[in-house]
N, C-alpha and C. Protein backbone atom coordinates (compact mmCIF):
# COMPACT_ATOMS: atom_id res chain seq x y z
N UNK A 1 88.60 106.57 92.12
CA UNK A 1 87.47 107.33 92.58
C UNK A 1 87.52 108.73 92.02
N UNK A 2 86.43 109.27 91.77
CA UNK A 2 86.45 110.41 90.94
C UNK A 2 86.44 111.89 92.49
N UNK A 3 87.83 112.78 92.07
CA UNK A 3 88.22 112.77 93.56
C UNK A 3 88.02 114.48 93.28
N UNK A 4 87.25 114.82 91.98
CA UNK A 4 87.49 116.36 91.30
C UNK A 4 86.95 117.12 92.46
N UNK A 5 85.99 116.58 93.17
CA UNK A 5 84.72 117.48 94.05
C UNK A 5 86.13 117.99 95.17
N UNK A 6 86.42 116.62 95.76
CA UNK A 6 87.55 117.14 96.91
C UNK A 6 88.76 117.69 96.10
N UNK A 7 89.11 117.93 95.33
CA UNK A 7 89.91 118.62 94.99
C UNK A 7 89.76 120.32 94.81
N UNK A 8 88.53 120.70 94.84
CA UNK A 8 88.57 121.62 94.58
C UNK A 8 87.84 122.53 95.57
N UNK A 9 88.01 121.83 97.02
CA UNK A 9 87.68 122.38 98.45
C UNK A 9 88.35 122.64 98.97
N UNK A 10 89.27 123.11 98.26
CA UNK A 10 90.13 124.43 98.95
C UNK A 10 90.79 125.83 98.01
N UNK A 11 90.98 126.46 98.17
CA UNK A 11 91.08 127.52 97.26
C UNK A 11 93.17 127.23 96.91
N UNK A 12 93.64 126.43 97.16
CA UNK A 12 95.05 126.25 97.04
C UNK A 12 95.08 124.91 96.08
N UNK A 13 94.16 124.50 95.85
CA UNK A 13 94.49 123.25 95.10
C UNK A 13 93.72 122.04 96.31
N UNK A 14 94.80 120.94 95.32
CA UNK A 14 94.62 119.37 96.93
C UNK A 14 95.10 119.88 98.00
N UNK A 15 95.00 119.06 98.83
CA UNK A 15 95.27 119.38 100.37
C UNK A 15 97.05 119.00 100.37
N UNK A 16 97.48 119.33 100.85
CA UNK A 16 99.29 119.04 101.11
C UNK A 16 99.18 117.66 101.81
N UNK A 17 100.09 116.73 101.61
CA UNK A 17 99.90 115.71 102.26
C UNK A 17 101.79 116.35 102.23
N UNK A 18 102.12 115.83 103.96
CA UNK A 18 104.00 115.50 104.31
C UNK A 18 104.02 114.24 104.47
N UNK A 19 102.96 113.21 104.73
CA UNK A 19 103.88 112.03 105.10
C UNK A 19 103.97 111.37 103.51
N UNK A 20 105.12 110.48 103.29
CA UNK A 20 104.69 109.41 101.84
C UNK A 20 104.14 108.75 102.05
N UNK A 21 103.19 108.78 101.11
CA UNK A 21 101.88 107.90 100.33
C UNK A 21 102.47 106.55 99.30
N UNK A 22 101.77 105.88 99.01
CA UNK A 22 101.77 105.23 97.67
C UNK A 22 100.60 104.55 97.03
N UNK A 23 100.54 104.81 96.38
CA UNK A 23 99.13 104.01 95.89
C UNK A 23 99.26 102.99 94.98
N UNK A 24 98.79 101.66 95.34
CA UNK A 24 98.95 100.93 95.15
C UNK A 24 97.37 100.41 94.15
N UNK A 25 97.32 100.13 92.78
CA UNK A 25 96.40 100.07 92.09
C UNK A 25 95.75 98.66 91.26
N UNK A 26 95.30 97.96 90.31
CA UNK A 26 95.45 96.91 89.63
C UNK A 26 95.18 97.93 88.00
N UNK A 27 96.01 97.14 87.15
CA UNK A 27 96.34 98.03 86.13
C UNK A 27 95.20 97.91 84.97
N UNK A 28 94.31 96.81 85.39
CA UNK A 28 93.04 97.16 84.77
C UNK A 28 91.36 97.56 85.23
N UNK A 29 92.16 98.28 86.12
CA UNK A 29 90.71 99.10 86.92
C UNK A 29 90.27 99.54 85.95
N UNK A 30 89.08 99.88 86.05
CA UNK A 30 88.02 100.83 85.63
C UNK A 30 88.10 101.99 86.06
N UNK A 31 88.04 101.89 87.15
CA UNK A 31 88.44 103.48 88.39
C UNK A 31 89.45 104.14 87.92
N UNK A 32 90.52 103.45 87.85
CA UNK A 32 91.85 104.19 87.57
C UNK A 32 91.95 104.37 85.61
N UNK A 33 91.35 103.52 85.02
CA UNK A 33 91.36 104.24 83.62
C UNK A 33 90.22 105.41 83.86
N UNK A 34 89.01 105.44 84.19
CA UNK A 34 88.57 107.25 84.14
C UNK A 34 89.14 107.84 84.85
N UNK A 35 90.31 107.41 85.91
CA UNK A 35 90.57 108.72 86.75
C UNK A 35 92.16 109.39 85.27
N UNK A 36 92.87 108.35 84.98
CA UNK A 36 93.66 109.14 83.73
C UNK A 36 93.00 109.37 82.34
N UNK A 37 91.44 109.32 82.41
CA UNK A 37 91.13 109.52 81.15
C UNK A 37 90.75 110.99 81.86
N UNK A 38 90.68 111.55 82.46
CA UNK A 38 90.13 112.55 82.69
C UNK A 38 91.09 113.65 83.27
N UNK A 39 92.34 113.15 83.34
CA UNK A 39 93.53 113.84 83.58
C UNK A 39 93.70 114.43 85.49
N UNK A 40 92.94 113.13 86.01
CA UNK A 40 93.63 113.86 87.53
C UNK A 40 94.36 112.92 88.08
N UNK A 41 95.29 113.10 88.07
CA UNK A 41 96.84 113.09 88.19
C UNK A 41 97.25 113.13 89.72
N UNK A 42 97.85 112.34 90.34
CA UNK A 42 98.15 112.23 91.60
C UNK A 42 99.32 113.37 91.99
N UNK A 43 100.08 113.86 92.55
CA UNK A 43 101.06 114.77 92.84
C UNK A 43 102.53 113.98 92.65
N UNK A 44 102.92 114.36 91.98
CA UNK A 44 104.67 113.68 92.03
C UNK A 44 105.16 112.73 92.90
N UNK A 45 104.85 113.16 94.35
CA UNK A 45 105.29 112.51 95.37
C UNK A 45 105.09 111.39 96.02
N UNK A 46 103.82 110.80 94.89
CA UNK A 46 103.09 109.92 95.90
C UNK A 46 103.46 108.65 94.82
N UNK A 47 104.00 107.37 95.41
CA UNK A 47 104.45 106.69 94.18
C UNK A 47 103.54 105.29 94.25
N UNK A 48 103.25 105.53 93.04
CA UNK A 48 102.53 104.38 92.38
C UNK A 48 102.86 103.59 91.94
N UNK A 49 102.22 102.24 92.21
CA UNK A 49 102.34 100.67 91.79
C UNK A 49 101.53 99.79 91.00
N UNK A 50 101.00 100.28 90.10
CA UNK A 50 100.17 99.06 89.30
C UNK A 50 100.52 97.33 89.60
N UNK A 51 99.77 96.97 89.25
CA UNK A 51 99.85 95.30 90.15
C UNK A 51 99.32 94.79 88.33
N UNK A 52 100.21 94.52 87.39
CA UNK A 52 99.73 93.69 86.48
C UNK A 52 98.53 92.68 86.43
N UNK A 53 97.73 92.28 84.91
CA UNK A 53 96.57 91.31 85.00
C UNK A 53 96.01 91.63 86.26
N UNK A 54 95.41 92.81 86.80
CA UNK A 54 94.47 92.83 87.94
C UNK A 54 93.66 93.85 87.02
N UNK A 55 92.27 94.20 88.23
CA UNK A 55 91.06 94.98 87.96
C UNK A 55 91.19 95.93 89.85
N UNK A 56 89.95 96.09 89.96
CA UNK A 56 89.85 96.80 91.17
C UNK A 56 89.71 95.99 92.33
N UNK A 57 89.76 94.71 92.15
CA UNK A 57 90.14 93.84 93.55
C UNK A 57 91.26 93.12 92.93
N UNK A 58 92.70 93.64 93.82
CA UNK A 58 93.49 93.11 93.60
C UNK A 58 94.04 91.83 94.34
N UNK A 59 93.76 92.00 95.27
CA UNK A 59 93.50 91.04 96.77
C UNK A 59 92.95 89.37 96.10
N UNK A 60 91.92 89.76 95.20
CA UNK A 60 91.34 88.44 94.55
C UNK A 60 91.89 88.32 93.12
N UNK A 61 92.33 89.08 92.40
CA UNK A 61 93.10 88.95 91.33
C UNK A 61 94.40 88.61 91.07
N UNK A 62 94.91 89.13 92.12
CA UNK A 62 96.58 88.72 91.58
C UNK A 62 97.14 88.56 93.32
N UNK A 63 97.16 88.03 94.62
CA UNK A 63 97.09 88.21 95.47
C UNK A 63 98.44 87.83 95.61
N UNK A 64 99.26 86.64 95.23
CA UNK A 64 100.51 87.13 95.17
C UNK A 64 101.60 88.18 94.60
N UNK A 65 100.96 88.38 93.92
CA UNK A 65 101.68 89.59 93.18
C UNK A 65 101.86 91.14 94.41
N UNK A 66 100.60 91.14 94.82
CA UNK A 66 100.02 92.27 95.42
C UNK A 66 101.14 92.37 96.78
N UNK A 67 101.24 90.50 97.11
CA UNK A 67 102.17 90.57 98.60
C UNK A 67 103.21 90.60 98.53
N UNK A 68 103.90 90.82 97.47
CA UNK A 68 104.73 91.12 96.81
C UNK A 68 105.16 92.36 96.42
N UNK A 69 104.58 93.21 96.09
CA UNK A 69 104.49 94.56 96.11
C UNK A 69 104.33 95.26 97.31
N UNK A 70 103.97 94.59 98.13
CA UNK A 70 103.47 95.16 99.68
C UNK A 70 104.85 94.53 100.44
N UNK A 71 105.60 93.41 100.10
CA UNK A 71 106.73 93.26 101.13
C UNK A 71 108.03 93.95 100.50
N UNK A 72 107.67 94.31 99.35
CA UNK A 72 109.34 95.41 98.22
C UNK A 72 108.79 96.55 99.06
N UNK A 73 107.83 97.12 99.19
CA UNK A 73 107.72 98.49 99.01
C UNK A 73 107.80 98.62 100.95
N UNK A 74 107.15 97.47 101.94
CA UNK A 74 107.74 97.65 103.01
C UNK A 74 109.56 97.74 103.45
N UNK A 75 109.90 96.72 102.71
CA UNK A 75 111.62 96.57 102.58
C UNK A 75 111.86 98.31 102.85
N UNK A 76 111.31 98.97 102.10
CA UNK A 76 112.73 100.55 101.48
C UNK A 76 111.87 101.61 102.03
N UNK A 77 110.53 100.91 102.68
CA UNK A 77 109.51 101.97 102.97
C UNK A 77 110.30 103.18 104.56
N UNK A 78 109.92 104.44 104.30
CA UNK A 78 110.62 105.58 105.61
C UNK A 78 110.21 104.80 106.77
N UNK A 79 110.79 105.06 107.83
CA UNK A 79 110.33 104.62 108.84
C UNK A 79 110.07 106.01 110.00
């Protein structure tokens, strides 16, 4: 999602996020190739997962893969 508008509603930058995030993506979005063709860049902290051979429904594209990525990343996830 093109996220430039909220990014730049605040005079400090993005908003601070403390809890961990992760974003979890399919590696042939559309969404997510203009969001790195255009260079906005998530913050260090927030860790990302591309889900191979997917698009922007990953759920219907690769759905094991996805529950799979969702039960690794619960395993080690903070509590």
């Amino acid at each position: 999602l093109d996220r430039s508008v909220m990014m730049g509603m605040t005079a400090d930058g993005p908003p601070k996020v403390t809890l961990p995030l992760a974003h979890i993506y399919g590696d042939r979005s559309v969404v997510m190739s203009r969001r790195k063709a255009d260079a906005l860049a998530l913050p260090d902290d927030i860790l990302e997962i591309a889900i191979p051979d997917s698009a922007h429904h990953i759920m219907v594209d690769q759905p094991l893969a996805l529950i799979a990525a969702l039960r690794a990343l619960l395993s080690v996830w903070p509590s």
